[in-house]
Protein backbone atom coordinates (compact mmCIF):
# COMPACT_ATOMS: atom_id res chain seq x y z
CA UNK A 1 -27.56 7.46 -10.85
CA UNK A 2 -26.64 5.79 -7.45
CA UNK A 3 -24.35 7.46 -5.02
CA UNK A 4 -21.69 6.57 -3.41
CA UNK A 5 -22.00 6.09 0.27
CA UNK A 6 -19.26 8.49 1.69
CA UNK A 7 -17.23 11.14 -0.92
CA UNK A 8 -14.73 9.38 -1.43
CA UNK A 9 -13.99 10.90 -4.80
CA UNK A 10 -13.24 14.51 -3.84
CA UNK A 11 -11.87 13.73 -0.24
CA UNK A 12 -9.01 11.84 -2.94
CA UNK A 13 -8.43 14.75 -4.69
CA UNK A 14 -9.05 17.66 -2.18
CA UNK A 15 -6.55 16.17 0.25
CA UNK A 16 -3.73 16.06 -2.00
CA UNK A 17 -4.63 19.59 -3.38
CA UNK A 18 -4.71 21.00 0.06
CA UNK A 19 -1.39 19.01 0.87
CA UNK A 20 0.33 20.68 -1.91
CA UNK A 21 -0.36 24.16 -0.99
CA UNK A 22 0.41 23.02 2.66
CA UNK A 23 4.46 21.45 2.00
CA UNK A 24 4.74 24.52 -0.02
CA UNK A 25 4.56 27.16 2.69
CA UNK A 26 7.00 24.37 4.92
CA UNK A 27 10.98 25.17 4.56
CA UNK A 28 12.14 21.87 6.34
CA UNK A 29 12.77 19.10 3.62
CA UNK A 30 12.03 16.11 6.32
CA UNK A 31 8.89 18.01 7.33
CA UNK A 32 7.80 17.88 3.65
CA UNK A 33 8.51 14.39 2.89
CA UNK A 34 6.88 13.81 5.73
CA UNK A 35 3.30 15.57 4.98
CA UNK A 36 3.50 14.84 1.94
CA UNK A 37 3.55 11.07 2.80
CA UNK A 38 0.50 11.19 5.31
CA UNK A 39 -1.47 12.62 2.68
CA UNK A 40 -0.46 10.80 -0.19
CA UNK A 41 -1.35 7.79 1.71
CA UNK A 42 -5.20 9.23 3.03
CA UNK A 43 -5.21 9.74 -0.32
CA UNK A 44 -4.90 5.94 -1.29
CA UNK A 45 -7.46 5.19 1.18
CA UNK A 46 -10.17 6.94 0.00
CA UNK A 47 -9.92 5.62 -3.21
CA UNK A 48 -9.57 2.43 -2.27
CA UNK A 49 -12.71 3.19 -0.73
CA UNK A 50 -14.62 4.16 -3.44
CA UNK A 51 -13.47 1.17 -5.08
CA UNK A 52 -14.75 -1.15 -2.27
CA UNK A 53 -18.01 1.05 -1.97
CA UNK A 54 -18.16 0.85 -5.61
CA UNK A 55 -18.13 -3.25 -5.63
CA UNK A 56 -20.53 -3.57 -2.68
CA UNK A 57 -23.22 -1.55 -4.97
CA UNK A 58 -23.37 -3.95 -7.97
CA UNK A 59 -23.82 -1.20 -10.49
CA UNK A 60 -21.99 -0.39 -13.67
CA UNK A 61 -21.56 3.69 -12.61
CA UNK A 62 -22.39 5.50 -9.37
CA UNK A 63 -21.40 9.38 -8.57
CA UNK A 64 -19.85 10.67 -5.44
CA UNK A 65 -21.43 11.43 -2.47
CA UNK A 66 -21.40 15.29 -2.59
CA UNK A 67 -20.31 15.87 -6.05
CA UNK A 68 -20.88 19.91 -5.53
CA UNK A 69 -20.13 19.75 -9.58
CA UNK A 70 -23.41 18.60 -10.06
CA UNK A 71 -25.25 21.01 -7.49
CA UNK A 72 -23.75 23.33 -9.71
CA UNK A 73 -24.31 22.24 -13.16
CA UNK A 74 -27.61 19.65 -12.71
CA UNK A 75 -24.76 16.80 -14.62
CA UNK A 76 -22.56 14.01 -12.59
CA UNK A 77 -19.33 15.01 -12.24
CA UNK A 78 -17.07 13.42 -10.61
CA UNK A 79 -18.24 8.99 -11.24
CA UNK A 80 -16.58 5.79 -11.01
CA UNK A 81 -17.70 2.89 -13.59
CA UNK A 82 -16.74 -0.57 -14.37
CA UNK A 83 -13.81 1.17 -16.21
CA UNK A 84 -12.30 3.43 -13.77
CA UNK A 85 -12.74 1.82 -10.09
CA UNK A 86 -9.19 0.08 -10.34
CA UNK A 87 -7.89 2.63 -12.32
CA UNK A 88 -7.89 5.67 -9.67
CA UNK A 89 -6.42 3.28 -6.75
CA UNK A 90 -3.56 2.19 -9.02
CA UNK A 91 -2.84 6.14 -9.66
CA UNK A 92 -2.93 6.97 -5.96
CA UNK A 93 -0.33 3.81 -5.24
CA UNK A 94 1.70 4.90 -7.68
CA UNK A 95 1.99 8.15 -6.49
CA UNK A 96 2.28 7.57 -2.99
CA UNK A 97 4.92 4.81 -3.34
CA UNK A 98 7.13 7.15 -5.44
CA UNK A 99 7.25 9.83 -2.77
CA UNK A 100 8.18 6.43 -0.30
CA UNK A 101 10.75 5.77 -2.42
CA UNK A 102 12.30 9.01 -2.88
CA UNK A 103 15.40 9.21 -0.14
CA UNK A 104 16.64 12.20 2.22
CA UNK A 105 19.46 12.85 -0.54
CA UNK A 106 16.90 13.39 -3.38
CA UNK A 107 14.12 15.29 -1.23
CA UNK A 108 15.29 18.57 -1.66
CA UNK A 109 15.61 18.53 -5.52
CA UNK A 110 12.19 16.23 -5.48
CA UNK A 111 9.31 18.77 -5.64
CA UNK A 112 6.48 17.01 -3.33
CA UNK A 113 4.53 20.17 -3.70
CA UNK A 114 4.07 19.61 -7.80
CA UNK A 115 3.63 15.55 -6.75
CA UNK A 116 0.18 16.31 -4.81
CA UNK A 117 -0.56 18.75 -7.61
CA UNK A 118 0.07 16.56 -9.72
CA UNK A 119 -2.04 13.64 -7.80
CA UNK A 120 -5.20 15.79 -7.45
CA UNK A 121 -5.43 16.48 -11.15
CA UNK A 122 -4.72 12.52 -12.25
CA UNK A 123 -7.06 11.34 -9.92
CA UNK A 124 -9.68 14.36 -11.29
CA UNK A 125 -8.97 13.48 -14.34
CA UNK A 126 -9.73 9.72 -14.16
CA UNK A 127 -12.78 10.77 -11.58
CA UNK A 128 -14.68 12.63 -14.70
CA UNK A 129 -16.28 11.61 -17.54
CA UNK A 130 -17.42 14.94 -18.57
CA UNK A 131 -15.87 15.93 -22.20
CA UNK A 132 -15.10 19.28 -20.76
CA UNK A 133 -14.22 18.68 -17.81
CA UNK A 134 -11.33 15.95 -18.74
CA UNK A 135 -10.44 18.18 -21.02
CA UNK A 136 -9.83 21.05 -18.21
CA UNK A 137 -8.07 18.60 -16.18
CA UNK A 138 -6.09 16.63 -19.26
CA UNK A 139 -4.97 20.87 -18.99
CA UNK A 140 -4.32 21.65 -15.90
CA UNK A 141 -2.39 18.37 -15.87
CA UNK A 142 0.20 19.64 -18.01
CA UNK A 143 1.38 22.29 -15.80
CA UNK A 144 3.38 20.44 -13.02
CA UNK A 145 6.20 19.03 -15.46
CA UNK A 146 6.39 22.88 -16.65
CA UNK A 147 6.44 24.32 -13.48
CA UNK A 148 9.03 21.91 -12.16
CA UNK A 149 11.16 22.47 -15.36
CA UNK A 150 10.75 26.36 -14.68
CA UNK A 151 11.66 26.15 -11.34
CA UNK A 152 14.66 24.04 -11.98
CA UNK A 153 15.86 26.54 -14.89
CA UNK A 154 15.65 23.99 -17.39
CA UNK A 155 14.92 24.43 -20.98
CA UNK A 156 10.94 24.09 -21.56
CA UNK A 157 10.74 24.92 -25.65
CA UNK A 158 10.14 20.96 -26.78
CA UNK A 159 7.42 20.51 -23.71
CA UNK A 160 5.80 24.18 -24.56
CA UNK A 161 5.92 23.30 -28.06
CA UNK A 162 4.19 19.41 -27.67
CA UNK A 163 1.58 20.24 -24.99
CA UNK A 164 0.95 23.47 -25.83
CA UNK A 165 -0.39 21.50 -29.45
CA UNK A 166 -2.44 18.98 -27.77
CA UNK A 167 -3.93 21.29 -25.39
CA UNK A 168 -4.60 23.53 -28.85
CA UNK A 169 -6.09 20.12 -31.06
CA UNK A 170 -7.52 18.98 -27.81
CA UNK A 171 -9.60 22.04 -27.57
CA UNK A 172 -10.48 22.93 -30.94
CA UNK A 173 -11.29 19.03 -31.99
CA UNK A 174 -13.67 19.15 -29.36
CA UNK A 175 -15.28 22.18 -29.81
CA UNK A 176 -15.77 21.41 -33.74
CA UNK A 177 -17.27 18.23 -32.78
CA UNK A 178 -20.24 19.82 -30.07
CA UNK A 179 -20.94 22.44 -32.53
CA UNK A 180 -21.86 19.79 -35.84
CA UNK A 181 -23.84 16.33 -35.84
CA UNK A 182 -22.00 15.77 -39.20
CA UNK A 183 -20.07 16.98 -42.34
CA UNK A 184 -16.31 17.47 -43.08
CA UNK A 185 -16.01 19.92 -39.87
CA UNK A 186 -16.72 17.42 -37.49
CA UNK A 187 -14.49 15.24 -39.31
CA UNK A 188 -11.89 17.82 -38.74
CA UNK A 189 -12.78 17.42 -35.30
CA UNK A 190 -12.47 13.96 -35.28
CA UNK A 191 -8.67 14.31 -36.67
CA UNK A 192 -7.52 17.40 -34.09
CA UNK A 193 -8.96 15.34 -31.06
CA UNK A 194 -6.85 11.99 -32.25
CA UNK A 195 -3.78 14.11 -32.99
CA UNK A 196 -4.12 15.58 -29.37
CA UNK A 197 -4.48 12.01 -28.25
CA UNK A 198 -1.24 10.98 -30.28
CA UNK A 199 0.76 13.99 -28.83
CA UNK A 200 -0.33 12.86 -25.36
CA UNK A 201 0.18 9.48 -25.37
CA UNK A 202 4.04 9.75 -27.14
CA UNK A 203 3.11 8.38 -30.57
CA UNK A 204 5.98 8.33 -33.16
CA UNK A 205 7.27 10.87 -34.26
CA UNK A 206 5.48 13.13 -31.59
CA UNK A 207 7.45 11.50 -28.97
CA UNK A 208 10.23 13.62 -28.07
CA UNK A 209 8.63 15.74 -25.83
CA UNK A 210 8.71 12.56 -23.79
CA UNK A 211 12.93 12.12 -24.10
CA UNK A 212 13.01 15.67 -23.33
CA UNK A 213 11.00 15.39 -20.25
CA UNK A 214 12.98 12.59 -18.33
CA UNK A 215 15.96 14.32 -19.73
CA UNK A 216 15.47 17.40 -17.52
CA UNK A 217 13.14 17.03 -15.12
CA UNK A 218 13.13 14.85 -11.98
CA UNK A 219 12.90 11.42 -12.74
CA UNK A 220 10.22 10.63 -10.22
CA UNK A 221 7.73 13.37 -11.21
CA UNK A 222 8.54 12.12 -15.36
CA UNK A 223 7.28 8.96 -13.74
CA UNK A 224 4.29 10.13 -12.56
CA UNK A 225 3.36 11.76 -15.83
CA UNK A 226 3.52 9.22 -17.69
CA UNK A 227 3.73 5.56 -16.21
CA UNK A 228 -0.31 6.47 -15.40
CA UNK A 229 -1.26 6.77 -19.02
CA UNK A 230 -3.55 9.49 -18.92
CA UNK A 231 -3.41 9.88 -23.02
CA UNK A 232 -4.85 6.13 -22.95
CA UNK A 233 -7.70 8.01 -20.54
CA UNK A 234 -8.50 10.42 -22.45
CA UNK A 235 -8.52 7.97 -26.15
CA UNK A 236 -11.55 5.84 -24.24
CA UNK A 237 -13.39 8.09 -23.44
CA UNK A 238 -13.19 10.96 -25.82
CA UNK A 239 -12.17 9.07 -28.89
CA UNK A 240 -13.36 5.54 -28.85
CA UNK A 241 -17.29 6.24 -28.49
CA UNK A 242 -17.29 9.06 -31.35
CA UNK A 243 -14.70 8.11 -34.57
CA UNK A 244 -15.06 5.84 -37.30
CA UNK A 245 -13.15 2.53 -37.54
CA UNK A 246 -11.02 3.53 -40.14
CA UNK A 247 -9.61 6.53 -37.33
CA UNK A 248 -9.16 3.97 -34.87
CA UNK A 249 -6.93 2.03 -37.60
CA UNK A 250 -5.07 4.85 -37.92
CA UNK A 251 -4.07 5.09 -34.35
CA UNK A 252 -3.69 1.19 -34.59
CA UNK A 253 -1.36 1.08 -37.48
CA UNK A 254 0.68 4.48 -35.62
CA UNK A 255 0.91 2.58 -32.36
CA UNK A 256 2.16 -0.44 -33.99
CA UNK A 257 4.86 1.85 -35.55
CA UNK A 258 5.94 3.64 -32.09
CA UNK A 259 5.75 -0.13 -30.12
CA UNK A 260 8.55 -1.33 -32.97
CA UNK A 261 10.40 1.34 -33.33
CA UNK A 262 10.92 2.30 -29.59
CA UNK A 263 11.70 -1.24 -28.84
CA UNK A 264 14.70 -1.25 -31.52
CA UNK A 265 15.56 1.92 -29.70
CA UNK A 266 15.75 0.67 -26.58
CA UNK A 267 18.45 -1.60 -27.62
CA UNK A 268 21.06 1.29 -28.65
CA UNK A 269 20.43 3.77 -25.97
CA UNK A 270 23.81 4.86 -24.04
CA UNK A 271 21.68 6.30 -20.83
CA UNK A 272 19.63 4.55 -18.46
CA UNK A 273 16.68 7.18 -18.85
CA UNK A 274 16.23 7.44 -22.31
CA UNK A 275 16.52 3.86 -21.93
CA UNK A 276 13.86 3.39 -19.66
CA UNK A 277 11.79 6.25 -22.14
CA UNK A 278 11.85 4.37 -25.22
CA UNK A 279 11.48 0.89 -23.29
CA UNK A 280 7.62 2.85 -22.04
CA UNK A 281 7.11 3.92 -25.40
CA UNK A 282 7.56 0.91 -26.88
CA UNK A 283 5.12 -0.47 -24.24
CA UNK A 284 1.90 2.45 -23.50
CA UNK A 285 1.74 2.26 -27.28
CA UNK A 286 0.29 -1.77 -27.34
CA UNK A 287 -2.55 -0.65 -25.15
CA UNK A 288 -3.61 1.75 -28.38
CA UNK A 289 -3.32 -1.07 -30.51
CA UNK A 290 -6.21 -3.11 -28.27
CA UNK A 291 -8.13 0.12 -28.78
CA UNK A 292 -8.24 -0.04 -32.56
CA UNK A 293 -9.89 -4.29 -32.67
CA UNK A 294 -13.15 -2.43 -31.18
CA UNK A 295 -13.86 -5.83 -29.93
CA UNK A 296 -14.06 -7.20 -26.07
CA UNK A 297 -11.29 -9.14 -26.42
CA UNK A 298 -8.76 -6.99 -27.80
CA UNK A 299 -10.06 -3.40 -25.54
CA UNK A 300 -9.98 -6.48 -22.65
CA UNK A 301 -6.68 -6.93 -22.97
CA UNK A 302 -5.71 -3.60 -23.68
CA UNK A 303 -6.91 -2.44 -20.73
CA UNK A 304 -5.12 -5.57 -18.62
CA UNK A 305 -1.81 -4.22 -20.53
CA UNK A 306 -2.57 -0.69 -19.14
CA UNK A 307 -2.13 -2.21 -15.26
CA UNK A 308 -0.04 -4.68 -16.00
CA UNK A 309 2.99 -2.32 -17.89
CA UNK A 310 2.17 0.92 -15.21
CA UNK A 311 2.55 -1.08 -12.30
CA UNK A 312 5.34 -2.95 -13.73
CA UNK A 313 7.13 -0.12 -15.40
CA UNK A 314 6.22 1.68 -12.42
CA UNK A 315 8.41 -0.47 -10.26
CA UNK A 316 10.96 -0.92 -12.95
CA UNK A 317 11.75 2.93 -13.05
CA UNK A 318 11.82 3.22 -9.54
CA UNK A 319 14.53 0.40 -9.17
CA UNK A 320 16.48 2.73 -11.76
CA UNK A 321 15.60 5.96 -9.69
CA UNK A 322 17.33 4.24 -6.32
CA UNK A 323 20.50 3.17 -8.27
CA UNK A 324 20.73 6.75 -10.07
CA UNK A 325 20.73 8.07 -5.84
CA UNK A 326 23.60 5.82 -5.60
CA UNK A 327 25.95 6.49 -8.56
CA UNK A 328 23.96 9.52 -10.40
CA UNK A 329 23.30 9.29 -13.97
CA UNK A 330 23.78 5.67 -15.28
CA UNK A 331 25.65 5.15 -18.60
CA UNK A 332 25.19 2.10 -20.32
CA UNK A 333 27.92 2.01 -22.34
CA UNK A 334 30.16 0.01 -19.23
CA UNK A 335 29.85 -2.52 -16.67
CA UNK A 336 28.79 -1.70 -13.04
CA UNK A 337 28.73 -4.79 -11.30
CA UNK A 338 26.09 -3.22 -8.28
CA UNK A 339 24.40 -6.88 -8.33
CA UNK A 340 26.76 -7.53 -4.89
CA UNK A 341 26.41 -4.37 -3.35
CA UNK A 342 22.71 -3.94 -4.17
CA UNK A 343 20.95 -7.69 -4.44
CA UNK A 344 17.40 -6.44 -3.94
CA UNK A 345 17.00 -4.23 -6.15
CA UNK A 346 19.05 -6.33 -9.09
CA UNK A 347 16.03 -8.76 -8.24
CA UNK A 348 13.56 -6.21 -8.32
CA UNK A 349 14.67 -5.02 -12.02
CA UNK A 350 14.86 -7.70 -13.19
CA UNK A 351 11.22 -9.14 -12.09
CA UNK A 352 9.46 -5.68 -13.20
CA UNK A 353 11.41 -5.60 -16.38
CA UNK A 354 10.19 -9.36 -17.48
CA UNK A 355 7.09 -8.39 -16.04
CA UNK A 356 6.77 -6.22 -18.84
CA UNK A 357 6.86 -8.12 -21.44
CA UNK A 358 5.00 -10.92 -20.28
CA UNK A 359 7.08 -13.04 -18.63
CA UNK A 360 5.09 -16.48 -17.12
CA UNK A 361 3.97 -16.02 -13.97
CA UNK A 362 3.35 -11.97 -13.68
CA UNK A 363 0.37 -9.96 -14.22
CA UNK A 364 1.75 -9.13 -17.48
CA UNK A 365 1.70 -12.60 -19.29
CA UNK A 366 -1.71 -13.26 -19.50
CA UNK A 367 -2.27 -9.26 -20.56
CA UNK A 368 0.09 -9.64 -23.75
CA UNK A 369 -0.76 -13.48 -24.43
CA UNK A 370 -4.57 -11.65 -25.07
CA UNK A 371 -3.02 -8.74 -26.62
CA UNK A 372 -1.37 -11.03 -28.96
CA UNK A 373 -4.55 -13.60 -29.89
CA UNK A 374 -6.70 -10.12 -30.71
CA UNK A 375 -3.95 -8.50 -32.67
CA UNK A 376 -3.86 -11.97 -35.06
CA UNK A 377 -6.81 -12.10 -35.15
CA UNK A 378 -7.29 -8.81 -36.53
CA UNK A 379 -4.35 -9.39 -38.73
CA UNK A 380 -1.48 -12.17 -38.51
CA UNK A 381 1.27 -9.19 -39.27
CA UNK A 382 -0.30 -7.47 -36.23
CA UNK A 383 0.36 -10.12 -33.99
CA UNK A 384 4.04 -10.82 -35.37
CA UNK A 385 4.68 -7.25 -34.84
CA UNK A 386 3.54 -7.22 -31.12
CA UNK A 387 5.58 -10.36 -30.59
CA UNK A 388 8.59 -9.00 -32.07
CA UNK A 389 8.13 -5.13 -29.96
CA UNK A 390 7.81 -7.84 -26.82
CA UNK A 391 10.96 -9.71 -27.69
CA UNK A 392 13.18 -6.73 -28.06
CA UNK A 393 11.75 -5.04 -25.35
CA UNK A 394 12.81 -8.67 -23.65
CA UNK A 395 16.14 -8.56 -25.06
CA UNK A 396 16.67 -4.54 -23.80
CA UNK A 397 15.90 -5.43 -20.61
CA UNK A 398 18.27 -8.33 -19.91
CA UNK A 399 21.03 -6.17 -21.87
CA UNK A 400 20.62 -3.37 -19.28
CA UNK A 401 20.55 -5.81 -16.69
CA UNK A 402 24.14 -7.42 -17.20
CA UNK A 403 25.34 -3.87 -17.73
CA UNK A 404 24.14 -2.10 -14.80
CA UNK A 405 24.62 -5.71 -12.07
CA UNK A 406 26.86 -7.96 -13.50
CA UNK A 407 30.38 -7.90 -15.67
CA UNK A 408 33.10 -6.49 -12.75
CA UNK A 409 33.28 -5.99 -9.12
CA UNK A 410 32.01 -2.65 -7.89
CA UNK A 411 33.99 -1.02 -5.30
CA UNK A 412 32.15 0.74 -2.71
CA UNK A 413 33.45 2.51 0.02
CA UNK A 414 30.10 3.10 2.03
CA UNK A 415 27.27 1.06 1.80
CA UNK A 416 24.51 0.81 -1.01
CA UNK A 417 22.31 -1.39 0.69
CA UNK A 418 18.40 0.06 -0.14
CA UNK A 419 17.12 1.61 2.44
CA UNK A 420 13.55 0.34 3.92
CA UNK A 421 10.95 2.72 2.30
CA UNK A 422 12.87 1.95 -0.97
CA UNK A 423 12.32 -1.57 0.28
CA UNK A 424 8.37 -1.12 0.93
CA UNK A 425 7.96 0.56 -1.74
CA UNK A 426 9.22 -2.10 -4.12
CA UNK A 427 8.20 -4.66 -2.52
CA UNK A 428 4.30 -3.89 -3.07
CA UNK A 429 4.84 -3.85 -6.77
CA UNK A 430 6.30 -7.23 -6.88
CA UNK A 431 4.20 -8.42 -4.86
CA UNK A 432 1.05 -7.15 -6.73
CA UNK A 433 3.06 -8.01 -10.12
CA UNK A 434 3.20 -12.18 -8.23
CA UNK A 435 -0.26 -11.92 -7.09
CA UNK A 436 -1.74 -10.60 -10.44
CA UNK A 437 0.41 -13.37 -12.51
CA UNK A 438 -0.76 -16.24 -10.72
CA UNK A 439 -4.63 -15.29 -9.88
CA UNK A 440 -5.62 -13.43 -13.01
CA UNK A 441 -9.46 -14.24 -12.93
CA UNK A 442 -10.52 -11.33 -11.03
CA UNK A 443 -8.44 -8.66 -13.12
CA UNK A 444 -9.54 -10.32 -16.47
CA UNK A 445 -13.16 -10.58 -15.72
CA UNK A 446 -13.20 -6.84 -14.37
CA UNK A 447 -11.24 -5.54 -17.72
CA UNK A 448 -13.90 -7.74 -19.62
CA UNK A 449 -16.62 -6.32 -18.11
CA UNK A 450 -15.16 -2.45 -18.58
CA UNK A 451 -14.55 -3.12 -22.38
CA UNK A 452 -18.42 -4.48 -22.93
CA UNK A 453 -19.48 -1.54 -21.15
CA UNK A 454 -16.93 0.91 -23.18
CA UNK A 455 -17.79 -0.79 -26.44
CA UNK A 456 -21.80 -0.88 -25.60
CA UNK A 457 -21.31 3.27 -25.31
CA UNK A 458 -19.90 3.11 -28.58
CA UNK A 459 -22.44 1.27 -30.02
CA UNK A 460 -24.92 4.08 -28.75
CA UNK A 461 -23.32 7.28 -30.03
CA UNK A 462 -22.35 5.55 -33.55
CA UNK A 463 -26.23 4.70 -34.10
CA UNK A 464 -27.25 8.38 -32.75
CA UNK A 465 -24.77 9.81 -34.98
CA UNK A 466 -26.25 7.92 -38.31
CA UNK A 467 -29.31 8.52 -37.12
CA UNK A 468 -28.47 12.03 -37.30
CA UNK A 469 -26.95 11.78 -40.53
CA UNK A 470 -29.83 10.22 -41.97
């Protein structure tokens, strides 16, 4: 396998790992904030780097430069493919703008420490391809949120309960499905590893682990959790080469469920974070339905919805996160009238939220106008359920809108103007939502190439496995 020419790969995750032991020995919030930023932002670098490295190579997968994993184990380790190489650059922006956006007011009760944590395990995570290794990571990953919860003294029985489960199924699925080539205990397997997927990724009715989460914890750090997808991760490459069509139909037909029902939530919900919950519910769930077609098209477009909804959602939660510094906890149920006092950011909702769902002219249109054309033509109910999930996603987010910017007059006695890394921070996502809306090419052709190459590994382990059967 090619290398990479530098190591890009563990420089991105060793720096933020370092970092977080680093702002955790530092008593001054500013001084955190501060760190944390510098190395957030190396961080971003070097996997941009890797990405660029990766593109000047012209191969489908290359391994990092010193990859001491495989010194140690004779295997590649830590790679980046066709399928990951925008994927860990989007994480590390995403990251890296939240901390930007967090302000002075919210530092102290914003744990930067379980952020970088946090960071190095995503961007391990999306870095391996390893079984056993994601699945270490997919663990490890789970501990931040808990941690954070612990050390805020909030209850932790519904997050124990959910990820202690999928890090049990996770485990167990796998482990059943290394140990036989065939028979009803690697179909066992088979089940226990899609049920961990399920938990992870919020399915219906294994979602409220998810409520609970943004509920209690910071909202910036639920963000981070979640808005990367990792559940959609760890369904490509753990569940997608090995199960049968009729499991992947299954997930389909479960997704499909949580994408309608969490949009018809989204319409009743009295606070802006559950909200904001049910409206990325309604929305990580379409990319499993691309998963279940098993054809270029519809994992194409699945994986275009993945960008598309967690930079867009991305930016969309973090426009709720600066008006919550502003007023605290929004309630939904009156009128707040902040479109005067905060114009920018009324703008900025509204463009992430549309972006979303697909409005014209955003990276997300021409991601659900493909998600739509393979989910009909798997099935014509498929595609009039996706439509309908999109339109009352649509419909949630303009109804939020009115209530949160428009209706009265908000009185303010200081200002709520956003302050300029809110700004920055912001601003890149619209921009990048803009940019990706009207040049698409690039992004579609690169998602089109990762699904062939996804769907040609398929192809490989489902003959080797009735090959084995036989």
């Amino acid at each position: 396998m090619i290398e990479l020419h530098l190591p890009w790969l563990e420089l991105a995750i060793l720096l933020p790992l370092v970092g977080a032991l680093w702002v955790s020995r530092v008593p001054e919030a500013d001084r955190v904030r501060q760190i944390s930023l510098a190395i957030s932002f190396l961080s971003l670098i070097c996997t941009l780097g890797a990405w660029i490295d990766f593109g000047f190579l012209h191969v489908f997968v290359a391994h990092d430069h010193w990859d001491m994993f495989a010194s140690l184990t004779g295997k590649e380790f830590f790679v980046i493919d066709e399928f990951s190489s925008p994927l860990l650059p989007l994480v590390a922006l995403l990251f890296f703008l939240t901390q930007l956006a967090t302000t002075r007011g919210k530092a102290r009760r914003f744990s930067f420490a379980w952020a970088l944590l946090g960071q190095a395990t995503m961007l391990a995570t999306f870095s391996c391809i390893a079984p056993w290794g994601i699945i270490a990571f997919l663990t490890i990953g789970t501990l931040p949120p808990w941690l954070e919860l612990r050390w805020r003294s909030k209850p932790t029985r519904v997050y124990e309960i959910h990820m202690g489960l999928f890090i049990v199924l996770l485990i167990f699925g796998w482990s059943l499905i290394v140990s036989y080539d065939h028979g009803p205990w690697r179909t066992l397997g088979m089940v226990c590893l899609v049920a961990a997927v399920l938990i992870r990724s919020g399915v219906a009715p294994l979602h409220c682990w998810m409520t609970d989460l943004f509920e209690h914890a910071t909202f910036g750090n639920s963000l981070l959790f979640v808005t990367p997808m990792v559940g959609a991760y760890a369904a490509m490459r753990l569940v997608l080469p090995i199960v049968p069509d009729a499991a992947l139909h299954t997930i389909s037909i479960l997704s499909l469920a949580t994408a309608l029902y969490a949009a018809g939530m989204s319409l009743v919900q009295r606070e802006a974070r559950r909200f904001f919950c049910f409206i990325f519910l309604s929305h990580s769930s379409l990319v499993l339905v691309g998963l279940e077609t098993a054809t270029e098209l519809g994992l194409a477009a699945a994986l275009l919805v993945w960008v598309s909804v967690s930079i867009s959602l991305t930016g969309f939660g973090l426009t709720l996160r600066s008006v919550e510094a502003r007023t605290g906890r929004l309630l939904l149920t009156e009128y707040r009238g902040l479109g005067d006092q905060v114009p920018q950011l009324a703008a900025c909702f509204l463009l992430t939220g549309l972006a979303s769902v697909g409005f014209p002219g955003t990276s997300g249109f021409i991601a659900t106008e493909l998600l739509i054309e393979a989910a009909i033509d798997r099935s014509s109910l498929y595609g009039v359920i996706v439509v309908l999930a999109a339109a009352l996603n649509g419909i949630a987010v303009l109804f939020v809108y009115f209530r949160v910017f428009t209706g009265t007059r908000h009185q303010a006695t200081v200002s709520l103007r956003g302050r300029l890394p809110e700004q920055i921070a912001v601003l890149t996502l619209f921009v990048l939502i803009i940019v990706g809306g009207l040049i698409p090419q690039p992004g579609v052709a690169s998602r089109y190439n990762a699904a062939s190459a996804l769907l040609k590994q398929r192809s490989v382990q489902m003959a080797a496995a009735a090959q084995q059967q036989n």
